[in-house]
Structures are given as structure tokens and as C-alpha cells.
C-alpha atoms as a PDB file:
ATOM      1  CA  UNK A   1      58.832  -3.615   1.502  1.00  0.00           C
ATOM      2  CA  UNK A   2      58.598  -1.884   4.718  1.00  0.00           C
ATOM      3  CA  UNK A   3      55.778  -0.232   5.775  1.00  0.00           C
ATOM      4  CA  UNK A   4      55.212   2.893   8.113  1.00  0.00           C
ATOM      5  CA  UNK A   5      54.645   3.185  11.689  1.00  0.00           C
ATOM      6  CA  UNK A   6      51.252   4.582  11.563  1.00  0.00           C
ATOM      7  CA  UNK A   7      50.065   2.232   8.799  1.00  0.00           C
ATOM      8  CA  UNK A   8      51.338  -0.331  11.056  1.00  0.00           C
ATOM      9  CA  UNK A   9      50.087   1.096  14.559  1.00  0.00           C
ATOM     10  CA  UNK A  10      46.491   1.240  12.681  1.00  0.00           C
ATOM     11  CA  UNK A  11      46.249  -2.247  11.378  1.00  0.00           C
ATOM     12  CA  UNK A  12      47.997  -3.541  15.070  1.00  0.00           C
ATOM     13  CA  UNK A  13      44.833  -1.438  16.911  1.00  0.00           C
ATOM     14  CA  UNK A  14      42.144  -2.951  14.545  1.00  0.00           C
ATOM     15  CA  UNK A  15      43.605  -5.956  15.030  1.00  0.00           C
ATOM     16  CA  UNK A  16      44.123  -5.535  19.017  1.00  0.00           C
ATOM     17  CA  UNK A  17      40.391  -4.192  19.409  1.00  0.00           C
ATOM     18  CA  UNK A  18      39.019  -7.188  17.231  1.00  0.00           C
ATOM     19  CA  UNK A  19      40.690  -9.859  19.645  1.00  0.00           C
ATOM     20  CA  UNK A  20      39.596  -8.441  22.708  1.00  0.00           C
ATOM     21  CA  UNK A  21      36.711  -7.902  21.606  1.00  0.00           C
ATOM     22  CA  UNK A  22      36.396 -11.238  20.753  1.00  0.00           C
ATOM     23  CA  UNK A  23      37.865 -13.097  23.186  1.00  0.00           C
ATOM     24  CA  UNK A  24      35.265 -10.468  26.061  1.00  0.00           C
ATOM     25  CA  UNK A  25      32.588 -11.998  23.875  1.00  0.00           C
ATOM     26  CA  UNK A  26      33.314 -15.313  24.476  1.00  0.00           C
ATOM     27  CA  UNK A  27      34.109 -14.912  28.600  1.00  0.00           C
ATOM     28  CA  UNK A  28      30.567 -12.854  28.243  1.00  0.00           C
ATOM     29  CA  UNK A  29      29.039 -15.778  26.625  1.00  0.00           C
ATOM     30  CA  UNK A  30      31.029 -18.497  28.702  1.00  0.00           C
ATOM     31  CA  UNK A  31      30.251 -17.245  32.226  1.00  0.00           C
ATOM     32  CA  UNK A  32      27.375 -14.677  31.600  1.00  0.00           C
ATOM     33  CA  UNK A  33      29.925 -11.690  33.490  1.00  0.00           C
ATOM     34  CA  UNK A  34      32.088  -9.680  30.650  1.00  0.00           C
ATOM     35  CA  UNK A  35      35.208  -8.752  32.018  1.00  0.00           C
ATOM     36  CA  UNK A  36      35.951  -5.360  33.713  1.00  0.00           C
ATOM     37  CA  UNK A  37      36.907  -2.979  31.339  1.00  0.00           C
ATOM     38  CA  UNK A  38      39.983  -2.341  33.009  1.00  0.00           C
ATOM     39  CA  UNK A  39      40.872  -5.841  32.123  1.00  0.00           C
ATOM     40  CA  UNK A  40      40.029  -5.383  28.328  1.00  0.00           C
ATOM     41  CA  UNK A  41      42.395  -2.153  28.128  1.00  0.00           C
ATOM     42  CA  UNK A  42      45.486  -4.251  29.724  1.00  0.00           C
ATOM     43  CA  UNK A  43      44.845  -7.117  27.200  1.00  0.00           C
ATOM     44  CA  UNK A  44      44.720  -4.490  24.454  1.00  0.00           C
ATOM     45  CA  UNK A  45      48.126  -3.461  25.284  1.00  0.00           C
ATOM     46  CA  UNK A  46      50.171  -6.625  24.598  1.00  0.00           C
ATOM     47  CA  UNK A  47      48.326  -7.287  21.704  1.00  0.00           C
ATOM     48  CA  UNK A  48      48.887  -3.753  20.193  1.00  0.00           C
ATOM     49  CA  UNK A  49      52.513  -4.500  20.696  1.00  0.00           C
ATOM     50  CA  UNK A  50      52.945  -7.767  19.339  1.00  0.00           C
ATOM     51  CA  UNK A  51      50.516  -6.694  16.417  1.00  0.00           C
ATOM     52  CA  UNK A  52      53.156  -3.354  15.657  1.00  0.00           C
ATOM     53  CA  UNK A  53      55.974  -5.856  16.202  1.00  0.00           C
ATOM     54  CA  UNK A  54      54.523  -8.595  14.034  1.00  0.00           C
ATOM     55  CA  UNK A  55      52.983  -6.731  11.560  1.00  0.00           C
ATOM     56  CA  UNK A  56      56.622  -4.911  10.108  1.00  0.00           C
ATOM     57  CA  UNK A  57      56.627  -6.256   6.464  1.00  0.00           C
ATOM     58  CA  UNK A  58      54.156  -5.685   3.551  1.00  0.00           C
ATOM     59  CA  UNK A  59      53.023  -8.215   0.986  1.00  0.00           C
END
């Protein structure tokens, strides 16, 4: 079952926010210095992608 592409783009940007988030958490945590925010936003972007790419099919 297919699913559309702004069902899909939502779940890839939850899912994009939620890992950087994360993994900013754990830099923040490692090294006491979060990274720039710039950083975070180009980290979002290949996740988004592979998440919208990834996430095609429903259950």
C-alpha cells in the first residue's frame, strides 16, 4: 500500500528532527559545546531525504 507524499514528508521530518536532535544531545553531552545550528539544519537534510526515500511503503 503506498502512502502519500505529505504523510510521508511528515513522518521523514519527525523522524529527521528526532535524530538530530538526538545525536546534538549527545555531542552536547560528549564535549560540553552543541553544534552550530547551521550544522544541525545540514544534517537534517540528508536525513529528511533518506527518511522520504525509505519511508515509501505502509504496513
Amino acid at each position: 500500500m503506498s502512502v502519500s507524499l505529505a504523510v510521508r514528508s511528515v513522518r521523514a521530518a519527525v523522524f529527521a528532527v528526532l535524530c538530530v536532535l538526538l545525536g546534538a544531545g549527545g555531542h552536547a553531552l560528549a564535549t560540553g559545546a552543541a553544534p552550530p545550528v547551521g550544522v544541525q539544519v545540514t544534517a537534517f537534510v540528508p536525513v529528511f531525504v533518506g527518511g522520504c526515500l525509505l519511508g515509501g511503503r505502509e504496513r
